[in-house]
N, C-alpha and C. Protein backbone atom coordinates (compact mmCIF):
# COMPACT_ATOMS: atom_id res chain seq x y z
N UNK A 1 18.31 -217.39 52.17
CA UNK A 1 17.32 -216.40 51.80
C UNK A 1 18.03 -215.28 51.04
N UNK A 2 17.33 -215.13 49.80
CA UNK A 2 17.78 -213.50 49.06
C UNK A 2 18.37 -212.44 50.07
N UNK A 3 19.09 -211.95 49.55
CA UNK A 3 19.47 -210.08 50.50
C UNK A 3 17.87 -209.57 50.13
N UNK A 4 17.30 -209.41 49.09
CA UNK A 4 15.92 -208.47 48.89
C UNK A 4 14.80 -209.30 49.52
N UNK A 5 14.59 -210.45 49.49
CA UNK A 5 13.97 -211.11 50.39
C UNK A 5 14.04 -210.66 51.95
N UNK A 6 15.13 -211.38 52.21
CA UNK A 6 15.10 -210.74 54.02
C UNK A 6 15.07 -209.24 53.73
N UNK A 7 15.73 -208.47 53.27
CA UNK A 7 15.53 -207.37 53.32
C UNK A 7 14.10 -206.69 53.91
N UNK A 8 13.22 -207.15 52.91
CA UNK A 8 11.99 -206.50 52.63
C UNK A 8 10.88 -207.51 53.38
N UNK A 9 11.31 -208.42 54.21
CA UNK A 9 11.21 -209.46 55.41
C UNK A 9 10.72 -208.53 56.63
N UNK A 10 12.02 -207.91 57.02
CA UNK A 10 12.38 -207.55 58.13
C UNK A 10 12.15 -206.14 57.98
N UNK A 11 12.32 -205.15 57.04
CA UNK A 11 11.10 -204.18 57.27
C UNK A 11 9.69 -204.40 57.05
N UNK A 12 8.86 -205.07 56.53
CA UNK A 12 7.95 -205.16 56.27
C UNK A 12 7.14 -205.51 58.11
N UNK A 13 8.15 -206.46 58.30
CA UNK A 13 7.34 -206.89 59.99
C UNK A 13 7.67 -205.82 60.85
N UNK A 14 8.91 -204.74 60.81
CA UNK A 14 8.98 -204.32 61.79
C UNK A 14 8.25 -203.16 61.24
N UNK A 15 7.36 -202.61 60.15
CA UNK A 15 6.45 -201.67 60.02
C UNK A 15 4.99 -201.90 60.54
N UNK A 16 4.81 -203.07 60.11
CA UNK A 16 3.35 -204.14 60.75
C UNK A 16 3.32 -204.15 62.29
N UNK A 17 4.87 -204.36 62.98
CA UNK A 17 4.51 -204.44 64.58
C UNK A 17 4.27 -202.69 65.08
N UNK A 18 4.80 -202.07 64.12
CA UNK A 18 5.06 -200.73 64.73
C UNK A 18 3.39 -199.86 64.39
N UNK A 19 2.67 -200.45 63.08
CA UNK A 19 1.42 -200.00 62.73
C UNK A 19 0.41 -200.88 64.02
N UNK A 20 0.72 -202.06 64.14
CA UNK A 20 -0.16 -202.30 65.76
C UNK A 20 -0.28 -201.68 66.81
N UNK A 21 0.94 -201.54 66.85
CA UNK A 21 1.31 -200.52 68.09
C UNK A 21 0.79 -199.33 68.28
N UNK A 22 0.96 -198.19 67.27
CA UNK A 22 0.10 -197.56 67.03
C UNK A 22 -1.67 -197.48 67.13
N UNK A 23 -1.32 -198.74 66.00
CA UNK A 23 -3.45 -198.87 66.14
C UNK A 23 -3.97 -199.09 67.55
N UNK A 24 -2.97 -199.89 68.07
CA UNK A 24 -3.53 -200.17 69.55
C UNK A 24 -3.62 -199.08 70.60
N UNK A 25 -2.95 -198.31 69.98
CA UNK A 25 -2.82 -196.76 70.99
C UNK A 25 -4.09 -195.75 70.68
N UNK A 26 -4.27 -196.04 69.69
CA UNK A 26 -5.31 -194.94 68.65
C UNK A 26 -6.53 -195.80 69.78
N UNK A 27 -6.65 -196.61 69.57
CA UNK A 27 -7.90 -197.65 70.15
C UNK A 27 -7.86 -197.59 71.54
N UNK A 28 -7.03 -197.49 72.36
CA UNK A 28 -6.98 -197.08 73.47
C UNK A 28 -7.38 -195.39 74.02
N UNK A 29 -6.93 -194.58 73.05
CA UNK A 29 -6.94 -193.38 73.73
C UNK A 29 -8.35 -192.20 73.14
N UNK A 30 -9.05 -193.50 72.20
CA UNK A 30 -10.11 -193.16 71.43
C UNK A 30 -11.66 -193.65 72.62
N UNK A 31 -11.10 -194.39 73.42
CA UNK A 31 -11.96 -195.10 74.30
C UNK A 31 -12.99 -195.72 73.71
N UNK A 32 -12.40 -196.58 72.89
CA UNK A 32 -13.33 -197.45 71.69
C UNK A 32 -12.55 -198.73 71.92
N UNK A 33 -12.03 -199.70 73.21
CA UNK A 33 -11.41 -200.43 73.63
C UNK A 33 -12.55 -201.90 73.69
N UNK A 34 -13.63 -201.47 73.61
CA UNK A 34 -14.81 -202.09 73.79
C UNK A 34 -15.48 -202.85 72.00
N UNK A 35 -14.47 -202.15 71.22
CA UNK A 35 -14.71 -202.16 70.08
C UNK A 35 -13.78 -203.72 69.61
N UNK A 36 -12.70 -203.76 70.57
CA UNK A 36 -12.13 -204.93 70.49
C UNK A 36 -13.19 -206.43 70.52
N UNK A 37 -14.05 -206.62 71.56
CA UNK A 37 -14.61 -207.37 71.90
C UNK A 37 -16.09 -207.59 71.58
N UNK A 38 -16.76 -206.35 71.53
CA UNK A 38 -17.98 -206.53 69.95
C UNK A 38 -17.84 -206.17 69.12
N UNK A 39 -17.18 -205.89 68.33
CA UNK A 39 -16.63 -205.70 67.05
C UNK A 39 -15.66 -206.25 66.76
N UNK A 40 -14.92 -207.10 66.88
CA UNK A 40 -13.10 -207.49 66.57
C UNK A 40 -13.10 -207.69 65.19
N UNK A 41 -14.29 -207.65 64.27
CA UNK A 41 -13.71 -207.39 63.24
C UNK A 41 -13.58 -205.64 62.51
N UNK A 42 -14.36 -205.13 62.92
CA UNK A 42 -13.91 -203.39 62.63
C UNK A 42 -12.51 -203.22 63.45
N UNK A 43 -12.52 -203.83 64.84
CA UNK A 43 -11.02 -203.43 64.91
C UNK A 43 -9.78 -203.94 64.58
N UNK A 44 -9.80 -205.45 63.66
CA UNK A 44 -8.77 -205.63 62.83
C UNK A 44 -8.94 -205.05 61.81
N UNK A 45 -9.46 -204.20 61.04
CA UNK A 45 -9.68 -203.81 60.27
C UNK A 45 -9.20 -202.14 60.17
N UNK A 46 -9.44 -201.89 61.80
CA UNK A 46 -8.25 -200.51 61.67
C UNK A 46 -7.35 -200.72 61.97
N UNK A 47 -6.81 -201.53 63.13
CA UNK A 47 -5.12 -202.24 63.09
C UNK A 47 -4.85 -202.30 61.83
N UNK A 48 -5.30 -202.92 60.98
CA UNK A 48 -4.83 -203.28 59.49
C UNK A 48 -4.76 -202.59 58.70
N UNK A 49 -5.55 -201.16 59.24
CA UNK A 49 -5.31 -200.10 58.03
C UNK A 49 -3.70 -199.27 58.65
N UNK A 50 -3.68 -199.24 59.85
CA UNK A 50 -2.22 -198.61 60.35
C UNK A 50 -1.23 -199.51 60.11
N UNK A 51 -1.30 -200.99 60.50
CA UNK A 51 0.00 -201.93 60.07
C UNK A 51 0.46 -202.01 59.01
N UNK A 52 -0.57 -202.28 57.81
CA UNK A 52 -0.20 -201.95 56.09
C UNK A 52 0.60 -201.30 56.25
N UNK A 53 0.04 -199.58 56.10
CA UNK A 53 0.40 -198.35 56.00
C UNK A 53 1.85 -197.85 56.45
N UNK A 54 1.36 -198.48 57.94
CA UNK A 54 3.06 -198.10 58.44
C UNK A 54 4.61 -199.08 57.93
N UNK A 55 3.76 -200.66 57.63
CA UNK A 55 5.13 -201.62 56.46
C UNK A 55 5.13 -200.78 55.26
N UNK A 56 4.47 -200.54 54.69
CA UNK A 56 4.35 -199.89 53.68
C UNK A 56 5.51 -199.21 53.47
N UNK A 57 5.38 -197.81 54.22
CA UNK A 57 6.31 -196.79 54.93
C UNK A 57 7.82 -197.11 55.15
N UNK A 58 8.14 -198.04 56.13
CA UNK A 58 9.15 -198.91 56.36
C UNK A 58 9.48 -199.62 55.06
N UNK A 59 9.17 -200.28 54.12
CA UNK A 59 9.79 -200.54 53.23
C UNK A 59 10.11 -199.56 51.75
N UNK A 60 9.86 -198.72 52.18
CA UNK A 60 9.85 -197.92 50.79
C UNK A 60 10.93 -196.19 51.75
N UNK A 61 10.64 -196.50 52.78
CA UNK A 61 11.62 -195.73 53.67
C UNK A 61 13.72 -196.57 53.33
N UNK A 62 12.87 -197.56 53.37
CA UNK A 62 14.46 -198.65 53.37
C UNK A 62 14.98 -198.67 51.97
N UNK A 63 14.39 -198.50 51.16
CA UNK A 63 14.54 -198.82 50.15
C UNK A 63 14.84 -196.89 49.51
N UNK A 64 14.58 -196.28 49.81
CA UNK A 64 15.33 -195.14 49.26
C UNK A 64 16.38 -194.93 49.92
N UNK A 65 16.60 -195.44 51.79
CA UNK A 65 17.88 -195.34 52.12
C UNK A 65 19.09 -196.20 51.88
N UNK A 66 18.76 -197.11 50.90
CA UNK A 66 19.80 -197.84 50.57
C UNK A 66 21.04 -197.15 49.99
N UNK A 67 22.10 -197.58 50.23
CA UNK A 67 23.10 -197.33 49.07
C UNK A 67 23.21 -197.14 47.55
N UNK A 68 23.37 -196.52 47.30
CA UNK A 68 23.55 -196.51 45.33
C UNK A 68 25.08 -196.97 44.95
N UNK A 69 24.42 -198.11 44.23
CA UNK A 69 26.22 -198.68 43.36
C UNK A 69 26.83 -197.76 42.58
């Protein structure tokens, strides 16, 4: 596998697990937990707006902390 491949691999998932994580907290402490189970599609749909957001983040975070040749 490419260095920019894995690279942008392995932040990309560990921004996606970390935007779940989040969403799942937001959804928990919003007491809209109920929203999981008649709605599961509005609530992948805000998981998915924090998981993007936060790979997003994570790769463009990684990518300015890289090294300069």
């Amino acid at each position: 596998m490419p260095p920019l491949v894995r690279f942008l691999a392995i932040n990309f998932a560990t921004g996606f697990i970390a935007g779940l994580t989040v969403g799942m907290g937001y959804i928990f402490t919003r007491n809209i937990d109920e929203l999981l189970t008649e709605q599961p599609l509005g609530a992948a749909m805000i998981l998915w707006a924090f998981a993007a957001s936060f790979a997003l983040g994570a790769i463009c975070t990684g990518l300015a902390l890289l090294p300069r040749e």
